[in-house]
C-alpha atoms as a PDB file:
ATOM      1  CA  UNK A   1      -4.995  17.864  14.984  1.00  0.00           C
ATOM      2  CA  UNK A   2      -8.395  16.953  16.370  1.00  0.00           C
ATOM      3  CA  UNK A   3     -10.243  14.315  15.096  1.00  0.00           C
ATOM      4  CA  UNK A   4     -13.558  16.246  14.174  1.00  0.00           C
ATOM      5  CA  UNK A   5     -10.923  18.998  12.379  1.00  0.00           C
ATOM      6  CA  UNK A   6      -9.021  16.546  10.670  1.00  0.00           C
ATOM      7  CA  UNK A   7     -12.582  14.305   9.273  1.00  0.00           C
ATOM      8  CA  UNK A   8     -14.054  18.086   8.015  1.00  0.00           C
ATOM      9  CA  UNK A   9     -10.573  18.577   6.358  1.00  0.00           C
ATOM     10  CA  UNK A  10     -10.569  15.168   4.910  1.00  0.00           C
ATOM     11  CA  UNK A  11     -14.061  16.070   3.089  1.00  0.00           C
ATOM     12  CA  UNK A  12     -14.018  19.651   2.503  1.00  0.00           C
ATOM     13  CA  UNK A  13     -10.977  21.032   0.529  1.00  0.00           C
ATOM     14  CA  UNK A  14     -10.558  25.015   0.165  1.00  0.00           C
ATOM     15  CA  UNK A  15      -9.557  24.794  -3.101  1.00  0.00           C
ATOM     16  CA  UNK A  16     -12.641  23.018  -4.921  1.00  0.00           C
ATOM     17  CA  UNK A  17     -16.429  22.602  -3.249  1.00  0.00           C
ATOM     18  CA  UNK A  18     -17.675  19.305  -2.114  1.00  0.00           C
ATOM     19  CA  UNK A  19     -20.224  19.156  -4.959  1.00  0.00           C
ATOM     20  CA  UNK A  20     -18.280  19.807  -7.590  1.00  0.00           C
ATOM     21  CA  UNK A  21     -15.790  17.025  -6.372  1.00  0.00           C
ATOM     22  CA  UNK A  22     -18.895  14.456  -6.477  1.00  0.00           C
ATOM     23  CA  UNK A  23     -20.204  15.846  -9.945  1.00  0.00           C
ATOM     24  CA  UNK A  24     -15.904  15.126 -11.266  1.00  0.00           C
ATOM     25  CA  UNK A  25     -16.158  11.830  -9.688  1.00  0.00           C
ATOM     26  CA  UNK A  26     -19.580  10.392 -11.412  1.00  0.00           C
ATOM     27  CA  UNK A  27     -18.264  12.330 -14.563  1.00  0.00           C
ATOM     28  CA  UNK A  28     -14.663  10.222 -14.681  1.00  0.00           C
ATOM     29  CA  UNK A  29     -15.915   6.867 -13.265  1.00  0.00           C
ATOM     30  CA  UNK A  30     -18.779   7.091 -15.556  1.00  0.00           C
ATOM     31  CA  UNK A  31     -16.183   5.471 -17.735  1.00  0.00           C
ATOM     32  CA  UNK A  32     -15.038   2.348 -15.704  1.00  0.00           C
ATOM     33  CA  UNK A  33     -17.337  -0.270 -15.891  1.00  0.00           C
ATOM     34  CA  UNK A  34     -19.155  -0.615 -12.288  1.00  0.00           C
ATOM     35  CA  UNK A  35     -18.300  -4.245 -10.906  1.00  0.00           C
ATOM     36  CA  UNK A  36     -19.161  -5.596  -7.314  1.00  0.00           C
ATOM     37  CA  UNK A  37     -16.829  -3.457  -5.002  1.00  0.00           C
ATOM     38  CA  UNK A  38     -13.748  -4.769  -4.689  1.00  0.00           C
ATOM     39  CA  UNK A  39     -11.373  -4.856  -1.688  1.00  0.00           C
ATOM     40  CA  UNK A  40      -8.520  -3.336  -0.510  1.00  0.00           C
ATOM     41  CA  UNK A  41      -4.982  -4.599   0.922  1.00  0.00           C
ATOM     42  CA  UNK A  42      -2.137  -3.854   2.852  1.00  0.00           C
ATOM     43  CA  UNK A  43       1.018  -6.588   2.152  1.00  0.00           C
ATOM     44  CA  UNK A  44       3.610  -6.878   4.795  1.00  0.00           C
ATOM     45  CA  UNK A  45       6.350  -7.414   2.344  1.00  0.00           C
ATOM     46  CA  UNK A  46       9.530  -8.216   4.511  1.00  0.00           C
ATOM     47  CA  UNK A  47      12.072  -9.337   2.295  1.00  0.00           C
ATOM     48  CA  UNK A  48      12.868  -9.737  -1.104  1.00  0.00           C
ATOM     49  CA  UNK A  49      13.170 -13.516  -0.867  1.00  0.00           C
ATOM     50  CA  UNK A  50       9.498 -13.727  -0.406  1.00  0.00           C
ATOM     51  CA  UNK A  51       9.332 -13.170  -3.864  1.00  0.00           C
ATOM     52  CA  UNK A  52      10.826 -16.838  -4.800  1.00  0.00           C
ATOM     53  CA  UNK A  53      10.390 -18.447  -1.164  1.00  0.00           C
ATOM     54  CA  UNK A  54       7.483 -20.846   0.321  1.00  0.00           C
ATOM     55  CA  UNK A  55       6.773 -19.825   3.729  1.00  0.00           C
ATOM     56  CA  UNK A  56       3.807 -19.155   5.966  1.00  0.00           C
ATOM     57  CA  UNK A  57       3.662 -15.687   4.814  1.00  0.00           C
ATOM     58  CA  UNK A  58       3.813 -15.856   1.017  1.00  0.00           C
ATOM     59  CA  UNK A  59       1.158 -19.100   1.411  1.00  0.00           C
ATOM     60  CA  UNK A  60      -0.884 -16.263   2.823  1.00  0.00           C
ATOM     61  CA  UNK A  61      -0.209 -14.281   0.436  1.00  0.00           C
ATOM     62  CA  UNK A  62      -0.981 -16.380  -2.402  1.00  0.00           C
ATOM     63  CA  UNK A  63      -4.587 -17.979  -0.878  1.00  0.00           C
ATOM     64  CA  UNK A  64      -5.988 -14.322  -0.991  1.00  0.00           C
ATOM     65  CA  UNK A  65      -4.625 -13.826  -4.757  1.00  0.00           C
ATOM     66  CA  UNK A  66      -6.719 -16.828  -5.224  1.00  0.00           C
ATOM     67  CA  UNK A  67      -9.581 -15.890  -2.662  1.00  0.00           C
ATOM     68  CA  UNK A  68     -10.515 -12.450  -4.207  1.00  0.00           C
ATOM     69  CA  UNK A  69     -12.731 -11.778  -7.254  1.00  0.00           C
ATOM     70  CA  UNK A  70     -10.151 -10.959  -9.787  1.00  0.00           C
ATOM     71  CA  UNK A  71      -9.823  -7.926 -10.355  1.00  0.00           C
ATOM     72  CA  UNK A  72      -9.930  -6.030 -13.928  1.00  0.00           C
ATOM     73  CA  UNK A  73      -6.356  -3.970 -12.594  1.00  0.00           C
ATOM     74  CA  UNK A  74      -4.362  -2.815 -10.013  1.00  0.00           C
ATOM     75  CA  UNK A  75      -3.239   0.084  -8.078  1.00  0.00           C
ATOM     76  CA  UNK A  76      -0.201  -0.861  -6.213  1.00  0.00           C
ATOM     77  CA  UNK A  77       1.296   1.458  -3.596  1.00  0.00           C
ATOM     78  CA  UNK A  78       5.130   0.252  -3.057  1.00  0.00           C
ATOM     79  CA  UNK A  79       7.125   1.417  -0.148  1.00  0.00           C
ATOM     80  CA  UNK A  80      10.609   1.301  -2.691  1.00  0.00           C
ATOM     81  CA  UNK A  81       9.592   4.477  -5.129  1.00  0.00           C
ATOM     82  CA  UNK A  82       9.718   8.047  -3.562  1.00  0.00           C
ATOM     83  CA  UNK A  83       9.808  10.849  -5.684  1.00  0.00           C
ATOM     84  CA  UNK A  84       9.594  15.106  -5.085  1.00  0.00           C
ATOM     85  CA  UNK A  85       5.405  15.083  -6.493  1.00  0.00           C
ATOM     86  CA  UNK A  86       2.998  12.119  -6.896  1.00  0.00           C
ATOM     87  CA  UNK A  87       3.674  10.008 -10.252  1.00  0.00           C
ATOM     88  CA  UNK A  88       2.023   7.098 -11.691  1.00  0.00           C
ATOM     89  CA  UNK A  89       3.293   4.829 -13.832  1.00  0.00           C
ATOM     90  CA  UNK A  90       1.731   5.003 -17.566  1.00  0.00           C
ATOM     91  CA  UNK A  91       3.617   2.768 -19.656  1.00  0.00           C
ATOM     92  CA  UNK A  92       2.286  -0.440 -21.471  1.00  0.00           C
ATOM     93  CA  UNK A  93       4.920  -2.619 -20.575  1.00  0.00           C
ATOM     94  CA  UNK A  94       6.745  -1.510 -17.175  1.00  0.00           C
ATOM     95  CA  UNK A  95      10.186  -3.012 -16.408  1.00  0.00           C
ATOM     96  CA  UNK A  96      10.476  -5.276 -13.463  1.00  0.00           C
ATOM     97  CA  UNK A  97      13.297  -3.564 -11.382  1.00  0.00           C
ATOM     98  CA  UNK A  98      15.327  -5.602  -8.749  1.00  0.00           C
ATOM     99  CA  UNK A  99      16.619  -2.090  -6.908  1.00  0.00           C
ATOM    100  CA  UNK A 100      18.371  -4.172  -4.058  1.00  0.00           C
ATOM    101  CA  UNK A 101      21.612  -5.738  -4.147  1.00  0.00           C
ATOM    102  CA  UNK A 102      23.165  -9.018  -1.999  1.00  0.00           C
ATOM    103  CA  UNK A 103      20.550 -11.581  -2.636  1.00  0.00           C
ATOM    104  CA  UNK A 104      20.594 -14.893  -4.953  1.00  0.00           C
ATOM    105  CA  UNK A 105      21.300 -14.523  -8.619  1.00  0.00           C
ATOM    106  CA  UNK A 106      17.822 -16.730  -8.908  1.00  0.00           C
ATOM    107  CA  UNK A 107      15.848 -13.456  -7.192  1.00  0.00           C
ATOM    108  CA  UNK A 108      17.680 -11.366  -9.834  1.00  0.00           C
ATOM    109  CA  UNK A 109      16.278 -13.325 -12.485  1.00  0.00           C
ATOM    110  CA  UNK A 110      12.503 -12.696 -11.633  1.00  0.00           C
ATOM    111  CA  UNK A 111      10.417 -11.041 -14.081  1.00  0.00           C
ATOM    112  CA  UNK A 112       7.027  -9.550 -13.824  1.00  0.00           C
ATOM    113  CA  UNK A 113       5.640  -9.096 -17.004  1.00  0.00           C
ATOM    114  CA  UNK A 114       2.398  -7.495 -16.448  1.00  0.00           C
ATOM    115  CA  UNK A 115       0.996  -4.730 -18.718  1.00  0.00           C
ATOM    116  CA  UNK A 116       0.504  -1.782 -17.455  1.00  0.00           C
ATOM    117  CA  UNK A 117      -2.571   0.741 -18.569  1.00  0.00           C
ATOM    118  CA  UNK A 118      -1.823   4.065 -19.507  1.00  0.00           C
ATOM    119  CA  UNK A 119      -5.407   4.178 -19.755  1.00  0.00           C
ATOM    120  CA  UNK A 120      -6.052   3.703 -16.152  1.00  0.00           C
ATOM    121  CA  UNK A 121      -2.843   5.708 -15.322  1.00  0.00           C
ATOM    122  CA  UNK A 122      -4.812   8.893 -16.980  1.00  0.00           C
ATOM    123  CA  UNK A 123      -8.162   7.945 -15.255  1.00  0.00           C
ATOM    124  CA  UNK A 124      -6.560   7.859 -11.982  1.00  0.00           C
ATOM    125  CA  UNK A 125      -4.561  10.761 -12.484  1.00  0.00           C
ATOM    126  CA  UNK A 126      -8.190  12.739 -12.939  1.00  0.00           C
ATOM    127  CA  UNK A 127      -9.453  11.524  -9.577  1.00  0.00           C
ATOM    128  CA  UNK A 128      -6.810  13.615  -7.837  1.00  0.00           C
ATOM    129  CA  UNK A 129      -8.508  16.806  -7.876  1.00  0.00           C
ATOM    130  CA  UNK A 130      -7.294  18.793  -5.017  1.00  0.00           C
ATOM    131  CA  UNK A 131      -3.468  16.780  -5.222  1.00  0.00           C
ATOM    132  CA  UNK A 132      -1.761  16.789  -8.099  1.00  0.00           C
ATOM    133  CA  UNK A 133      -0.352  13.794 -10.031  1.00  0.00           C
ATOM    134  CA  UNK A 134       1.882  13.563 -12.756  1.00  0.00           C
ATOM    135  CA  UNK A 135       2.270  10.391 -15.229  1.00  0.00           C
ATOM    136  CA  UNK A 136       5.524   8.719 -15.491  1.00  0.00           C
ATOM    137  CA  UNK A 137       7.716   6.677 -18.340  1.00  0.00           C
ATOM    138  CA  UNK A 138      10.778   6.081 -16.285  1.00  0.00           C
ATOM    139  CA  UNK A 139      10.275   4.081 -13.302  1.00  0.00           C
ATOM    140  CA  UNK A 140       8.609   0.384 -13.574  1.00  0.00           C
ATOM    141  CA  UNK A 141       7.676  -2.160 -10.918  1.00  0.00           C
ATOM    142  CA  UNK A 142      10.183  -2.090  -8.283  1.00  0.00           C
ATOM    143  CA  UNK A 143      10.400  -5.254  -5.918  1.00  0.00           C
ATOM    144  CA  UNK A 144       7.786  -3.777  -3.114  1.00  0.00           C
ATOM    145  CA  UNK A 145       5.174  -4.073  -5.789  1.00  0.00           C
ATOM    146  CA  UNK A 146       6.423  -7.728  -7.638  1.00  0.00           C
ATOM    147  CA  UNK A 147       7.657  -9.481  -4.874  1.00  0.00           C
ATOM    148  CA  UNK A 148       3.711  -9.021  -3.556  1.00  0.00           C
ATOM    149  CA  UNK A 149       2.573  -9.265  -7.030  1.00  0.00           C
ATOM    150  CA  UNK A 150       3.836 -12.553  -7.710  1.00  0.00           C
ATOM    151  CA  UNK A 151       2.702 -14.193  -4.834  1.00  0.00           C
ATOM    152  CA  UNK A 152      -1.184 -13.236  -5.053  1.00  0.00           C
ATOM    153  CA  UNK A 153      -1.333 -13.384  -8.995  1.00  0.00           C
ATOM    154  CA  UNK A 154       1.796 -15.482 -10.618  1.00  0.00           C
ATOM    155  CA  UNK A 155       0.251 -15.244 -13.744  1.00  0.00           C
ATOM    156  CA  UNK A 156       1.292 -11.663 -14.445  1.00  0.00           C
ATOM    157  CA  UNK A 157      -2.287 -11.185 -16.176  1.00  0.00           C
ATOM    158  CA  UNK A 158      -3.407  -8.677 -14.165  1.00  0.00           C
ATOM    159  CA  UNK A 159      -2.495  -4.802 -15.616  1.00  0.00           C
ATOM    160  CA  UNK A 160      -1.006  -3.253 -12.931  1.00  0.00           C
ATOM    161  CA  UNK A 161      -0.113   0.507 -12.554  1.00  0.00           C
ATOM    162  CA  UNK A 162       2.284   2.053  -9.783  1.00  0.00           C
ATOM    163  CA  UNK A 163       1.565   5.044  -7.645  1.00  0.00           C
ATOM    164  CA  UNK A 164       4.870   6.632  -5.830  1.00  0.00           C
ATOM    165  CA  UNK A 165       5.339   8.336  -2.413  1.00  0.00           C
ATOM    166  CA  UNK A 166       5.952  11.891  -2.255  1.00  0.00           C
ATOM    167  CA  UNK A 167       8.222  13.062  -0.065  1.00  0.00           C
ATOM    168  CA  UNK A 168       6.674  16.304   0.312  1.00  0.00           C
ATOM    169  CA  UNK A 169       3.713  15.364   1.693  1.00  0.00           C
ATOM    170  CA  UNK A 170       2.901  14.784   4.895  1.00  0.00           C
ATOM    171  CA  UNK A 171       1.044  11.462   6.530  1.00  0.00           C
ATOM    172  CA  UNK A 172      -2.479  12.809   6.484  1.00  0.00           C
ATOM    173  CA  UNK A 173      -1.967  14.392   2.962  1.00  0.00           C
ATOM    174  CA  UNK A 174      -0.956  10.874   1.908  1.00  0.00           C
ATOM    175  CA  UNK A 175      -4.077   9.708   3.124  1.00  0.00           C
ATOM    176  CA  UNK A 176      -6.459  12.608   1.818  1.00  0.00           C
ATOM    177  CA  UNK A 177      -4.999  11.994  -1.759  1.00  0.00           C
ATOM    178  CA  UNK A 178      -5.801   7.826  -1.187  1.00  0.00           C
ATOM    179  CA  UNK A 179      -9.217   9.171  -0.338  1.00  0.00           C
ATOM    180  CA  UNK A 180      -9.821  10.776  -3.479  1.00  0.00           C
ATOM    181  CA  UNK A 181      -9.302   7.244  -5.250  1.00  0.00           C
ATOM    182  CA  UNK A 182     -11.289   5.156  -3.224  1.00  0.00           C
ATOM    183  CA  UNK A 183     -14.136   5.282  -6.336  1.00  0.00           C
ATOM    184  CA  UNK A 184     -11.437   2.744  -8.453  1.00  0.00           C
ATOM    185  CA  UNK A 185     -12.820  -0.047  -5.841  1.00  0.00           C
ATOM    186  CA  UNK A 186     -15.860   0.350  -7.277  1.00  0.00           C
ATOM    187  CA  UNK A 187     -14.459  -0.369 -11.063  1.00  0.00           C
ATOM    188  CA  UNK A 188     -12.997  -3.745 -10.508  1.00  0.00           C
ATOM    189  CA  UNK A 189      -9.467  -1.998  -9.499  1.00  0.00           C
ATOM    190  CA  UNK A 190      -7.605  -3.798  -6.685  1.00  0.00           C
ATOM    191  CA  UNK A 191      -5.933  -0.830  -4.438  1.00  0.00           C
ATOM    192  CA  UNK A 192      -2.761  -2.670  -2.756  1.00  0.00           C
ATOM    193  CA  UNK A 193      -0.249  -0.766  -0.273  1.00  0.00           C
ATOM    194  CA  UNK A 194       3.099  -2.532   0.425  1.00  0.00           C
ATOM    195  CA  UNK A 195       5.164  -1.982   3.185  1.00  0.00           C
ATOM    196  CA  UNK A 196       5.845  -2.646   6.605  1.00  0.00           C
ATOM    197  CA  UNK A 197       3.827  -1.585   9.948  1.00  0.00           C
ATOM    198  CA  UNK A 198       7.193  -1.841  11.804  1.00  0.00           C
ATOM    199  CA  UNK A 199      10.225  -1.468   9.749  1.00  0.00           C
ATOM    200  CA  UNK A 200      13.847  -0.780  11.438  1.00  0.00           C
ATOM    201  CA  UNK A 201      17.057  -1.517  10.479  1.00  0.00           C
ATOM    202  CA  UNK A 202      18.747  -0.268  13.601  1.00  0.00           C
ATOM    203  CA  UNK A 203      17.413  -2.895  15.529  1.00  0.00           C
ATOM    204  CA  UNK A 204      17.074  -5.857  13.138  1.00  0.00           C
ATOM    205  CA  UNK A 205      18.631  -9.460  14.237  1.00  0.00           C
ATOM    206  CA  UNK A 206      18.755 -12.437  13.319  1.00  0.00           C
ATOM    207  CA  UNK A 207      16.624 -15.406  15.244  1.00  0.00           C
ATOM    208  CA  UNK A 208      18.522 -18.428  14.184  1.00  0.00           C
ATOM    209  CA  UNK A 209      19.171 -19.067  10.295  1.00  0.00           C
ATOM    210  CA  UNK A 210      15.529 -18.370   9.460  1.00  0.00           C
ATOM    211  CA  UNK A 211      14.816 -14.171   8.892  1.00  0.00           C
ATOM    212  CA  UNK A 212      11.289 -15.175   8.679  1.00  0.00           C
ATOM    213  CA  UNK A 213      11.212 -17.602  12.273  1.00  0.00           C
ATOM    214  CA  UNK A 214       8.948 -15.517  14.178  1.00  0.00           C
ATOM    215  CA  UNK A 215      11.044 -12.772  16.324  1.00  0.00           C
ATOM    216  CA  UNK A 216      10.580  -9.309  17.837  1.00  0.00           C
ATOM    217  CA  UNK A 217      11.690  -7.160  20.150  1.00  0.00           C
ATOM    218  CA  UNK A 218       9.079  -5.938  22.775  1.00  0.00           C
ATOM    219  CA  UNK A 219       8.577  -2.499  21.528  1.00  0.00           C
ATOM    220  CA  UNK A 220       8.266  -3.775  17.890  1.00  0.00           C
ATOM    221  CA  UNK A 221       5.065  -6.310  19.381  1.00  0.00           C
ATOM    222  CA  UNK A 222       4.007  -2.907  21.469  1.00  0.00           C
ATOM    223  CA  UNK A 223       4.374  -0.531  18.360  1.00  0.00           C
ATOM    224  CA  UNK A 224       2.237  -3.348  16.079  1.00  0.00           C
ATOM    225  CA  UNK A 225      -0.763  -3.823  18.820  1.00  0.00           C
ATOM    226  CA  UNK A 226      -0.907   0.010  18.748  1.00  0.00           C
ATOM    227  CA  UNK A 227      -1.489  -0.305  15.110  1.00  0.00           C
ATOM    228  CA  UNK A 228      -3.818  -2.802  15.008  1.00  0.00           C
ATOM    229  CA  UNK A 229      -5.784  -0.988  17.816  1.00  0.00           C
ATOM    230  CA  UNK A 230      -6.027   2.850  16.078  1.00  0.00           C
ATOM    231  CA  UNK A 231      -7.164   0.825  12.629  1.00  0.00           C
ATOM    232  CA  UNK A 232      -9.620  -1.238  14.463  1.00  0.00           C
ATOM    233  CA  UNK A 233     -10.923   2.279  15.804  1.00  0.00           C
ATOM    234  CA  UNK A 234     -10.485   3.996  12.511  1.00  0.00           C
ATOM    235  CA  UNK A 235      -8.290   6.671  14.256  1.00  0.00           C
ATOM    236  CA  UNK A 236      -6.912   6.966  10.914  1.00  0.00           C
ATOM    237  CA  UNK A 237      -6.096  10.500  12.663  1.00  0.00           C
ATOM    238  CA  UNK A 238      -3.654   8.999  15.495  1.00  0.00           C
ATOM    239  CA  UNK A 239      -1.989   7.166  12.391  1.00  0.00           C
ATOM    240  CA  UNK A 240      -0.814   9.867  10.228  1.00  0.00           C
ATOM    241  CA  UNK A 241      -0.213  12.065  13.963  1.00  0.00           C
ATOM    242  CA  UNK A 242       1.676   8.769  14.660  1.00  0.00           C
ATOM    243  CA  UNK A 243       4.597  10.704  16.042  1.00  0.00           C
ATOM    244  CA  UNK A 244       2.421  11.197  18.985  1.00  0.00           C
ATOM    245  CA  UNK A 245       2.114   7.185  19.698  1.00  0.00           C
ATOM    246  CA  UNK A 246       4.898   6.726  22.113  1.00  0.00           C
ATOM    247  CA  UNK A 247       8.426   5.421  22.177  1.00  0.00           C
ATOM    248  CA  UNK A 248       7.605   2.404  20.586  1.00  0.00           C
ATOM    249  CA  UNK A 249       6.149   3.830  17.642  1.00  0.00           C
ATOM    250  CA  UNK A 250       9.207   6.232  17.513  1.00  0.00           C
ATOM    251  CA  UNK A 251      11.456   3.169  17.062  1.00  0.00           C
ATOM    252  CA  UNK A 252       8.908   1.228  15.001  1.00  0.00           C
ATOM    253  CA  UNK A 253       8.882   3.818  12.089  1.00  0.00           C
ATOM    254  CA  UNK A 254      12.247   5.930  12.138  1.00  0.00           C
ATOM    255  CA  UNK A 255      11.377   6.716   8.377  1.00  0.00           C
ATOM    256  CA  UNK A 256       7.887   6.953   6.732  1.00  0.00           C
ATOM    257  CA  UNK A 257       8.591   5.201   3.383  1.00  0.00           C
ATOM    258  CA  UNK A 258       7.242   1.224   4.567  1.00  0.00           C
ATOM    259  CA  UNK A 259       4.266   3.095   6.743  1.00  0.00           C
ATOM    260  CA  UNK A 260       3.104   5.018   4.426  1.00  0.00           C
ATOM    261  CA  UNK A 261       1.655   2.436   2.079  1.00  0.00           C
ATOM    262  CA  UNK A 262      -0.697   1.541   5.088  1.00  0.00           C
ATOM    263  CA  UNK A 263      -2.364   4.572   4.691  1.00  0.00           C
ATOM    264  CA  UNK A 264      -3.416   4.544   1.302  1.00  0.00           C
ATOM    265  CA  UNK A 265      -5.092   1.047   1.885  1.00  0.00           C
ATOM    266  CA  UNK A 266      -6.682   2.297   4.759  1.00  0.00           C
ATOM    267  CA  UNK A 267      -8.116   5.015   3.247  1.00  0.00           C
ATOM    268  CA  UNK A 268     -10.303   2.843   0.879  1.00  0.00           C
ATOM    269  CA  UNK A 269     -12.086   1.906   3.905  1.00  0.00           C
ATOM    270  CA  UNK A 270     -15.980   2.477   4.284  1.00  0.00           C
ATOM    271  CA  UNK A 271     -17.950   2.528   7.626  1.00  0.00           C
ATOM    272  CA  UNK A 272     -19.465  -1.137   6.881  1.00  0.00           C
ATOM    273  CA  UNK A 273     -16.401  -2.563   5.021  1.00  0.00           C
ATOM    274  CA  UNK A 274     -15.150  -6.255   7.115  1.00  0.00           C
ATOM    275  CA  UNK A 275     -11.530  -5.605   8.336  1.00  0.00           C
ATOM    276  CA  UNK A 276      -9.409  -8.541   8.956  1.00  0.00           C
ATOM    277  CA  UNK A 277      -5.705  -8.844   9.804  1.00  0.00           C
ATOM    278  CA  UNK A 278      -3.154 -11.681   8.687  1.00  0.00           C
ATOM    279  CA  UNK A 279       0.428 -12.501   8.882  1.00  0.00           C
ATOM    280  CA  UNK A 280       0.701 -11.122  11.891  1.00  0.00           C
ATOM    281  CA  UNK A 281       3.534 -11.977  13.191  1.00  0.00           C
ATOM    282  CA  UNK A 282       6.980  -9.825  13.977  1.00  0.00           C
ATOM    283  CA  UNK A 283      10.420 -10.991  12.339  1.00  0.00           C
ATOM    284  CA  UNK A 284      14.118  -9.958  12.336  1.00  0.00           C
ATOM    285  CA  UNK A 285      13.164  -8.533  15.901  1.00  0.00           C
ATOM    286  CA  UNK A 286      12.152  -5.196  14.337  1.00  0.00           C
ATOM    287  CA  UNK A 287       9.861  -5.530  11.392  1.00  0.00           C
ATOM    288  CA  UNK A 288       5.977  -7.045  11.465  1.00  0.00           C
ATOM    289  CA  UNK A 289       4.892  -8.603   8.652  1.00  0.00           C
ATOM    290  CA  UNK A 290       1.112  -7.778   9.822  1.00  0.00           C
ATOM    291  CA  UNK A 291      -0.843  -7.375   6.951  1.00  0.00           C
ATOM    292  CA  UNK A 292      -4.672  -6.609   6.240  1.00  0.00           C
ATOM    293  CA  UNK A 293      -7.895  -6.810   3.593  1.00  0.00           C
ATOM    294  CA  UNK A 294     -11.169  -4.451   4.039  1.00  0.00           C
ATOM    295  CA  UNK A 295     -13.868  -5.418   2.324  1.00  0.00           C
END
């Protein structure tokens, strides 16, 4: 899809008139208390054991937790809960769910014990006016969203709510409905996607003793300055067409679940908004834990 084509599709659905979709907007966030804008992030999550390990990469993690304004809730995008439709999490106090199996009883143990906000889960939910989303009792926060969680705000005191990936939708529709909640920066809500830019099993080694020793296969560094080059451009077009990037994107994201999350962060991304990358580093030879903040 062309660039121009897919920017005029981005901004003017068929099914409901730009105006009216600014009028909705004002109406629901009339309700949200305005607050300095806040930013957005994507988290390179890599393993589970960042979740109870001190490394380079959950330091980082945990000096932007303390370095942003904090925020009054969060929207956390989590590469570990697809479903058939869009769902939200709504209830008050979401389970933490450790849906991975192999690792120490001691990363078992974790609990995140944040509220959640059905309140926010129903004000979201109204922001998605041209893509449907449906509230959800079942699901929790599953370790995409706590391992991050935990290292940027260990106090748990944060309400957080949980936004799934549907498998029916394609990249750019993904990124159309993440543009349709970009007004919750603007109400003190913290919009986090956590994934991985490059994420493959079929490739992974081990460096030595240490998954997290810096290690990657050339394609995986080729893939990740690709990345880093089409978000620096705001091609956000190229991304979700990222089937077109070459052989080393091909191998860098054989499955859309960890990539996905990058879109919604990036599509909380204004003209003048600061981007800045961290962690950017490859590990396991085929995953990047390259992460960013806008704003």
């Amino acid at each position: 899809m062309e660039r121009k084509k897919f920017l005029r599709y981005l901004a003017l659905s068929p099914l409901i008139p730009l105006a009216m979709k600014l009028n909705a907007l004002k109406e629901i966030t009339n309700d949200f208390e305005p607050t300095e804008k806040m930013p957005a992030l994507f988290i390179g999550h890599g393993t589970p054991m960042n979740a109870i390990e001190d490394n380079r990469f959950t330091r980082e993690m945990k000096a932007r937790g303390k370095a942003i304004r904090t925020p009054k809730a969060i929207l956390m995008v989590s590469a570990h809960w697809e479903t058939k439709g869009s769902l939200l999490t709504k209830q008050e106090l979401p389970p933490t769910i450790h849906d991975f199996g192999g690792f120490p009883k001691k990363l078992f143990e974790v609990q995140y014990p944040a509220k959640g906000s059905p309140w926010l889960a129903g004000e979201t939910q109204k922001l998605a006016l041209d893509h449907h989303v449906d509230l959800n009792d079942q699901w929790g926060f599953d370790h995409g969203a706590w391992s991050v969680a935990i290292n940027m705000f260990p106090e748990a005191n944060i309400p957080m709510i949980q936004l799934s990936l549907d498998t029916n939708k394609k990249p750019f529709e993904h990124y159309e409905l993440a543009r349709e909640l970009k007004a919750l920066r603007e109400k003190g809500v913290l919009v986090v996607g956590s994934g991985n830019m490059v994420h493959s099993f079929r490739y992974a080694e081990m460096n030595g003793p240490d998954f997290n020793a810096s290690h990657g296969h050339d394609w995986a560094w080729e893939a990740n300055d690709i990345f880093k080059k089409k978000i620096e451009a705001n091609a956000y077009d190229e991304l979700a067409d990222y089937t077109k990037l070459g052989e080393a994107v091909q191998k860098a994201v054989p499955s859309t679940e960890h990539y996905l999350p990058m879109l919604y962060a990036l599509a909380m991304r204004e003209e003048k908004d600061k981007l800045e990358f961290f962690n950017d580093d490859a590990v396991g030879g085929s995953f990047t834990m390259t992460s960013f903040q806008i704003g």
